[in-house]
PDB file of N, CA and C in Angstrom:
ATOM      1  N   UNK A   1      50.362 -55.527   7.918  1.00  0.00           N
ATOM      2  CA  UNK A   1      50.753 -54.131   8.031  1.00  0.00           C
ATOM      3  C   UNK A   1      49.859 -53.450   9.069  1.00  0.00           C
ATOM      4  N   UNK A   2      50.649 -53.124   9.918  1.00  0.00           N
ATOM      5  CA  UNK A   2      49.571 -52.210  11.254  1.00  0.00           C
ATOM      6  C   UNK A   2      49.153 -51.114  10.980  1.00  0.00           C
ATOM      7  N   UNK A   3      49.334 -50.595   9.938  1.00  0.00           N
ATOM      8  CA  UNK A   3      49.006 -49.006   9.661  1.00  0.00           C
ATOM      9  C   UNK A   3      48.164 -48.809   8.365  1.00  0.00           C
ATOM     10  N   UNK A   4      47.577 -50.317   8.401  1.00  0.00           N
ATOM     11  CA  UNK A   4      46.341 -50.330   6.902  1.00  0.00           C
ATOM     12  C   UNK A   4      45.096 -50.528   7.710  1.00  0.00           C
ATOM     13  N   UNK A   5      44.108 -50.419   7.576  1.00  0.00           N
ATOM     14  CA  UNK A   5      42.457 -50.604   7.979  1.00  0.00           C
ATOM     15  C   UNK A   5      42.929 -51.766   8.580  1.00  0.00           C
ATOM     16  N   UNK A   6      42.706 -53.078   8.226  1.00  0.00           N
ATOM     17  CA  UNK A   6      42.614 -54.149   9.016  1.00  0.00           C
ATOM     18  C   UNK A   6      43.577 -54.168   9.970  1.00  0.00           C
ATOM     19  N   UNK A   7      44.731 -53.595   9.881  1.00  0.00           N
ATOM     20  CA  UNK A   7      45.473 -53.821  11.083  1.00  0.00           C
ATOM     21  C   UNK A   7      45.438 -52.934  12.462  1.00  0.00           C
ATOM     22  N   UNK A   8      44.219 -52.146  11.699  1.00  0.00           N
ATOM     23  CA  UNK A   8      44.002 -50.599  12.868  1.00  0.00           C
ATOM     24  C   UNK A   8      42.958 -51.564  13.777  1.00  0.00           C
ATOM     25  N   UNK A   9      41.899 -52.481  12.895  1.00  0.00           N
ATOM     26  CA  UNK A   9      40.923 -52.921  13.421  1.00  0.00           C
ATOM     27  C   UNK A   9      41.224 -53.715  14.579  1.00  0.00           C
ATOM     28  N   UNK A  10      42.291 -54.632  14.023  1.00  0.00           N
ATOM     29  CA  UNK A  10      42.881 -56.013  14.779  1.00  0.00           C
ATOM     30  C   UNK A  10      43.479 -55.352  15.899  1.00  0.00           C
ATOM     31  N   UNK A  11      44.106 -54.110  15.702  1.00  0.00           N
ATOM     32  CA  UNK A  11      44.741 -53.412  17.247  1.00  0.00           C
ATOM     33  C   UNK A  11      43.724 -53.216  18.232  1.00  0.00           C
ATOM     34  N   UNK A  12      42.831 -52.360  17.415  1.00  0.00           N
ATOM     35  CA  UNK A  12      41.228 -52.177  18.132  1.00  0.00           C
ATOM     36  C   UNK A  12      40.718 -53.621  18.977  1.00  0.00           C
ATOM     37  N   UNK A  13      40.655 -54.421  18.370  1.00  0.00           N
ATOM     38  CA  UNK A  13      39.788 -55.118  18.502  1.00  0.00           C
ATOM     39  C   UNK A  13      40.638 -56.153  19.936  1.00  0.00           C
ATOM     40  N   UNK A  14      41.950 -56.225  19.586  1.00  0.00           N
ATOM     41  CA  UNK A  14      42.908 -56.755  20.794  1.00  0.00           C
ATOM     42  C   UNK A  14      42.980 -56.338  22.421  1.00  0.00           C
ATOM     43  N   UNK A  15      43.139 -54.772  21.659  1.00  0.00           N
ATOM     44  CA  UNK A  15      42.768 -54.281  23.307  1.00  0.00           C
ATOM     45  C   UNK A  15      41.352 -54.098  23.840  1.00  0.00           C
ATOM     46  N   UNK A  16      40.567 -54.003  23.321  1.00  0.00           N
ATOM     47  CA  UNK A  16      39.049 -54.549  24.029  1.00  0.00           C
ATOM     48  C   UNK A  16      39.156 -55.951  24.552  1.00  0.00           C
ATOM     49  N   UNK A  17      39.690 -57.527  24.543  1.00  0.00           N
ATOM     50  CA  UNK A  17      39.983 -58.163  24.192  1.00  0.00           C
ATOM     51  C   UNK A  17      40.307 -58.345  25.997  1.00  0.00           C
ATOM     52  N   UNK A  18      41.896 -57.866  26.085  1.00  0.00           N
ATOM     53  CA  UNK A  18      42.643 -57.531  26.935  1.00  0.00           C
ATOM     54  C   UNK A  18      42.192 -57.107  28.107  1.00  0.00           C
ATOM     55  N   UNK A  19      40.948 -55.948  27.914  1.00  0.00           N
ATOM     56  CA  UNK A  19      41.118 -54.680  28.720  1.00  0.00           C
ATOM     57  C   UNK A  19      39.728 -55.713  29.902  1.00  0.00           C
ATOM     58  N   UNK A  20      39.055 -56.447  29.248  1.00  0.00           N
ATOM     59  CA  UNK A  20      37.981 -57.309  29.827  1.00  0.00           C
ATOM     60  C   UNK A  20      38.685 -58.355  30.724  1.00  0.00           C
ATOM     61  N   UNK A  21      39.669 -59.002  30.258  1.00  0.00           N
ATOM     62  CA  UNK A  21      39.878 -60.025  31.081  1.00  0.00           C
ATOM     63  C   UNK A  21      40.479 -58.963  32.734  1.00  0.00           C
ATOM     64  N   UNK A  22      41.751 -57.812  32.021  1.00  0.00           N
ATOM     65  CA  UNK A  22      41.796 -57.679  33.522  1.00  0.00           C
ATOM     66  C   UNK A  22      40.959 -57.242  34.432  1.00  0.00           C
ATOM     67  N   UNK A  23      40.158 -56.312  33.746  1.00  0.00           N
ATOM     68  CA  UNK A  23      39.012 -55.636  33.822  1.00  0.00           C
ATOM     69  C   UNK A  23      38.071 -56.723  35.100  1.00  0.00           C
ATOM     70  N   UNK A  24      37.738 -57.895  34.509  1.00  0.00           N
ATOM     71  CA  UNK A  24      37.081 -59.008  35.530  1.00  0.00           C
ATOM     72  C   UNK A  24      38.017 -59.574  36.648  1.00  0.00           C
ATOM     73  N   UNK A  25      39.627 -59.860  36.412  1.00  0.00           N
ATOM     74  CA  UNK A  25      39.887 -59.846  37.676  1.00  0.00           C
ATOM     75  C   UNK A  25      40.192 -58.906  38.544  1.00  0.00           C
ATOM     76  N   UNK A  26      40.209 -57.658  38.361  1.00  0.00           N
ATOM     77  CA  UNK A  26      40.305 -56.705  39.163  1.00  0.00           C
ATOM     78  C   UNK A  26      39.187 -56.348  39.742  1.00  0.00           C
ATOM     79  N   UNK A  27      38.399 -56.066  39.164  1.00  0.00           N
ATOM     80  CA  UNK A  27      36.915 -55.454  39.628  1.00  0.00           C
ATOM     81  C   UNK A  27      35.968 -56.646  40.239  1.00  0.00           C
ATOM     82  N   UNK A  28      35.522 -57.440  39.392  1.00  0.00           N
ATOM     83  CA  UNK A  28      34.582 -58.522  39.602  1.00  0.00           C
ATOM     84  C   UNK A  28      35.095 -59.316  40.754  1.00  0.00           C
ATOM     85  N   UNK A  29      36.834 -60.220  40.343  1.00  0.00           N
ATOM     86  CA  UNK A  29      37.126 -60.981  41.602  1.00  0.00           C
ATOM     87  C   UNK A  29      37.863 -60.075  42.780  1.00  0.00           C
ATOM     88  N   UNK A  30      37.727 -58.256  42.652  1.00  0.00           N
ATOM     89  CA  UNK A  30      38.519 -57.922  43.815  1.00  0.00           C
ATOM     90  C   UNK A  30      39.582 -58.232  44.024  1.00  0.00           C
ATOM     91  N   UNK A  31      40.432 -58.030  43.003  1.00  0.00           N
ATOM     92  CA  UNK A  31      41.979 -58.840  42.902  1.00  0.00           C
ATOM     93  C   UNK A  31      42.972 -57.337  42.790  1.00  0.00           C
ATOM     94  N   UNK A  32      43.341 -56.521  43.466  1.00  0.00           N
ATOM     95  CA  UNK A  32      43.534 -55.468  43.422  1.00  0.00           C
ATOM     96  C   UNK A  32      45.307 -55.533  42.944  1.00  0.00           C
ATOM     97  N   UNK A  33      46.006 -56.198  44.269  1.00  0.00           N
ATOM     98  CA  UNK A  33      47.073 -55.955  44.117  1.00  0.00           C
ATOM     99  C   UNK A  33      47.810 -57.352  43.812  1.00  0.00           C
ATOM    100  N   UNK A  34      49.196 -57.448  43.855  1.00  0.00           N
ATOM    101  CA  UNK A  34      50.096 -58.596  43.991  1.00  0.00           C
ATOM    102  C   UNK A  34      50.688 -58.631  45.720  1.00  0.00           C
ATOM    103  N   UNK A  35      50.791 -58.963  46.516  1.00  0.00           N
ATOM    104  CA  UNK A  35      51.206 -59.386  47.571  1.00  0.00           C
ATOM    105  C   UNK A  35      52.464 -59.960  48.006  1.00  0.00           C
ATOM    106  N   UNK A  36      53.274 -61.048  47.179  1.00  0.00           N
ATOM    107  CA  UNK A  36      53.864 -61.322  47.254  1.00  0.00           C
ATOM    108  C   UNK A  36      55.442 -60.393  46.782  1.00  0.00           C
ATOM    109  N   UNK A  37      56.724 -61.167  46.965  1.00  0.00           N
ATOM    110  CA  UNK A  37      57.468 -60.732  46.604  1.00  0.00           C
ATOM    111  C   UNK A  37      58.480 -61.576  45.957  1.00  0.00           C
ATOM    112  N   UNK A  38      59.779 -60.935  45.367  1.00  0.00           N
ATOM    113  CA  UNK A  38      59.955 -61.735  44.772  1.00  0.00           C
ATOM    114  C   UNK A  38      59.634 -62.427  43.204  1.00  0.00           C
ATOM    115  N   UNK A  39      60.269 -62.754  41.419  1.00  0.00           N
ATOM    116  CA  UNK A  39      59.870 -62.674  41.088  1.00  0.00           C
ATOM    117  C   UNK A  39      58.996 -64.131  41.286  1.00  0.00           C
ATOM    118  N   UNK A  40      59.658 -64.963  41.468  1.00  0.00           N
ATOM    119  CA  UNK A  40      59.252 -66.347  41.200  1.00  0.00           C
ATOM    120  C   UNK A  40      57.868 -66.146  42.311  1.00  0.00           C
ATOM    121  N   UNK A  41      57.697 -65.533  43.304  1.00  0.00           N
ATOM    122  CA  UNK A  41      56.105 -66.034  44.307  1.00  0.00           C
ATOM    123  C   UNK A  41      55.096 -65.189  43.236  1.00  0.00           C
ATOM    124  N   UNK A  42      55.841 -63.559  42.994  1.00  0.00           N
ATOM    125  CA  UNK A  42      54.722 -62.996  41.575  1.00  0.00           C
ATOM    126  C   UNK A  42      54.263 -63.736  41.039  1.00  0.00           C
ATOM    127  N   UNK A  43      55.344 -64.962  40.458  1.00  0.00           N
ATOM    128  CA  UNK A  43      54.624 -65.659  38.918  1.00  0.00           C
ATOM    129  C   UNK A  43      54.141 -66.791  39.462  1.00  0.00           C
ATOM    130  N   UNK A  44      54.003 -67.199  40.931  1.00  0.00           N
ATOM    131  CA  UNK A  44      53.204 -68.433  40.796  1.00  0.00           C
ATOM    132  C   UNK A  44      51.732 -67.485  41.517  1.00  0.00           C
ATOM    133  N   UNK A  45      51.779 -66.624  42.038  1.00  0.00           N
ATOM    134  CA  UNK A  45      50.655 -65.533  42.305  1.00  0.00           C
ATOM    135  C   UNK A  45      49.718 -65.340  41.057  1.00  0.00           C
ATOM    136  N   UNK A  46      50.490 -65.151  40.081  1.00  0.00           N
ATOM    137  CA  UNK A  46      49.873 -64.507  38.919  1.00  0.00           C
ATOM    138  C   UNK A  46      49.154 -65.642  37.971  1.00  0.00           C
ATOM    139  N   UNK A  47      50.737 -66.847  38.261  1.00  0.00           N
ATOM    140  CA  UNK A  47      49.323 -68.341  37.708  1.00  0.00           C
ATOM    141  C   UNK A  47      48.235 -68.879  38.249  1.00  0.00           C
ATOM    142  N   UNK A  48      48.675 -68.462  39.878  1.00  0.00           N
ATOM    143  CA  UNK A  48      47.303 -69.522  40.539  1.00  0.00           C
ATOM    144  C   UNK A  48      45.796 -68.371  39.900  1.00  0.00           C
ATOM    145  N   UNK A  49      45.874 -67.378  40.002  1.00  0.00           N
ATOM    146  CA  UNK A  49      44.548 -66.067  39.876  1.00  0.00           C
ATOM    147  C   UNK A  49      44.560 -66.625  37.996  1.00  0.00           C
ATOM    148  N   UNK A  50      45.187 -66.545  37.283  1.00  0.00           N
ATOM    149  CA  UNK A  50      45.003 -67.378  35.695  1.00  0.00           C
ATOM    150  C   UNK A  50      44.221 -68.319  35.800  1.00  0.00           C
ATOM    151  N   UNK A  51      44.596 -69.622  36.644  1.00  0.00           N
ATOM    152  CA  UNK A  51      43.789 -70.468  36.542  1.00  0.00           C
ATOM    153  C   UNK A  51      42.607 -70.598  36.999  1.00  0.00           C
ATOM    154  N   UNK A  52      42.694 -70.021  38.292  1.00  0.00           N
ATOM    155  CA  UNK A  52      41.357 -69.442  38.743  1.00  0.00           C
ATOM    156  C   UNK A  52      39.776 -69.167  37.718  1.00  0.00           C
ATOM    157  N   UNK A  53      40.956 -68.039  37.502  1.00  0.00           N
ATOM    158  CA  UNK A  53      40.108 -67.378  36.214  1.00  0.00           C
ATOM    159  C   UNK A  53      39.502 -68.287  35.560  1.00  0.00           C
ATOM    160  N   UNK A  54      40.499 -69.201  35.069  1.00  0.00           N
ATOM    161  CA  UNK A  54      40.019 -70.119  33.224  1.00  0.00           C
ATOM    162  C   UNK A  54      39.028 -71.087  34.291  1.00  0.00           C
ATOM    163  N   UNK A  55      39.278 -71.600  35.192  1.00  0.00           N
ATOM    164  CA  UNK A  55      38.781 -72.282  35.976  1.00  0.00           C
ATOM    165  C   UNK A  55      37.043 -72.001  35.834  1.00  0.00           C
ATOM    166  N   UNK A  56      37.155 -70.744  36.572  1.00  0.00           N
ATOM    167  CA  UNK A  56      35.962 -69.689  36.165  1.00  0.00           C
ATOM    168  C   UNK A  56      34.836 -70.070  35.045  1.00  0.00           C
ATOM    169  N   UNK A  57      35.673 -69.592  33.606  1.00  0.00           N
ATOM    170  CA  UNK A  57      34.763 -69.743  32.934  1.00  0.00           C
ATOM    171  C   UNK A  57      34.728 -70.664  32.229  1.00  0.00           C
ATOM    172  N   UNK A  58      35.346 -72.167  32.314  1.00  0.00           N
ATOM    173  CA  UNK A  58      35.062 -73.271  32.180  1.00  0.00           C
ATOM    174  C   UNK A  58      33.859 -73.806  33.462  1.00  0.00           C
ATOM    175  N   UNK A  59      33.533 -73.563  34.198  1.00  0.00           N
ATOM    176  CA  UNK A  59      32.688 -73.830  34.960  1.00  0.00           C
ATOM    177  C   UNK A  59      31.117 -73.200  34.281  1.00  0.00           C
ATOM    178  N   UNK A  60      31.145 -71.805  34.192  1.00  0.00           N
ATOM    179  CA  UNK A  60      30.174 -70.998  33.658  1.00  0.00           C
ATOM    180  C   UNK A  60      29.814 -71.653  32.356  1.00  0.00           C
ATOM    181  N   UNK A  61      30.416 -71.819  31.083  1.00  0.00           N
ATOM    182  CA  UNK A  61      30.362 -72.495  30.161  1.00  0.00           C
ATOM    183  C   UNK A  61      29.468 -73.755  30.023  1.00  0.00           C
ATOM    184  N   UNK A  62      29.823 -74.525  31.292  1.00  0.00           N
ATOM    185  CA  UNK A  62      29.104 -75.776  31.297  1.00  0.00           C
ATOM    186  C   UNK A  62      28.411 -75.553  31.760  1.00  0.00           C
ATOM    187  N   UNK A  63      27.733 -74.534  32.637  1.00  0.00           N
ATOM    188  CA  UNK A  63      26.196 -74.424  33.045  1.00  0.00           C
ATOM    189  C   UNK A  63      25.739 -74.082  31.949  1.00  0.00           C
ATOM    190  N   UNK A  64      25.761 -73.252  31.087  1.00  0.00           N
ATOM    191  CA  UNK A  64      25.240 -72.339  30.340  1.00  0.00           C
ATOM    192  C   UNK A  64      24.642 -73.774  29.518  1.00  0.00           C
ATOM    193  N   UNK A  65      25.720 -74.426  29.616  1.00  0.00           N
ATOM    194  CA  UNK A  65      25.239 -75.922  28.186  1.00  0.00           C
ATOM    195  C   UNK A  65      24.659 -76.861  28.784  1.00  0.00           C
ATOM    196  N   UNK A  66      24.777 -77.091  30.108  1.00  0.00           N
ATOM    197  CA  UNK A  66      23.705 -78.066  30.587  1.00  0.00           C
ATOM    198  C   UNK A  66      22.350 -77.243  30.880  1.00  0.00           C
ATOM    199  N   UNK A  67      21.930 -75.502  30.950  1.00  0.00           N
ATOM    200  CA  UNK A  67      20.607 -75.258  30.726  1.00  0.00           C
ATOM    201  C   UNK A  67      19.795 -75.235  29.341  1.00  0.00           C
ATOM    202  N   UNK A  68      20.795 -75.009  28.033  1.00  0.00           N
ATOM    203  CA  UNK A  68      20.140 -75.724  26.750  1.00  0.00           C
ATOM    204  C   UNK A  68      19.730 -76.567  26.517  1.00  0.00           C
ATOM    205  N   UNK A  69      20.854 -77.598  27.208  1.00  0.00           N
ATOM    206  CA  UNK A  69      20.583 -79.384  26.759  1.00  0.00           C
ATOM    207  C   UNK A  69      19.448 -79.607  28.049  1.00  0.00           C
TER     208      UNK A  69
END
């Protein structure tokens, strides 16, 4: 139920969630606009900057664990 405490939280807590990831590719990687046209170049535009991304912080991740270990 979205309109009991926990479901106010889980809304809360989603869009913080959300608002970070675009938040880093816009700002951090300077990813302002879409360029292309068309829907199909959008959506391979919009996957290559996704993977990028995950790319990203699968890279970061493993530093972080090879300076523990």
């Amino acid at each position: 139920n979205l309109q009991s405490i926990h479901g106010a939280l889980l809304r809360m807590n989603r869009s913080i969630q959300a608002e970070g990831t675009f938040g880093i590719i816009k700002y951090d990687r300077r990813y302002k606009r879409i360029v292309r046209r068309g829907l199909d170049s959008v959506r391979v535009e919009i996957f290559l900057v996704s993977i990028g991304h995950n790319l990203y912080k699968i890279y970061n991740k493993q530093m972080r664990l090879r300076e523990v270990a």
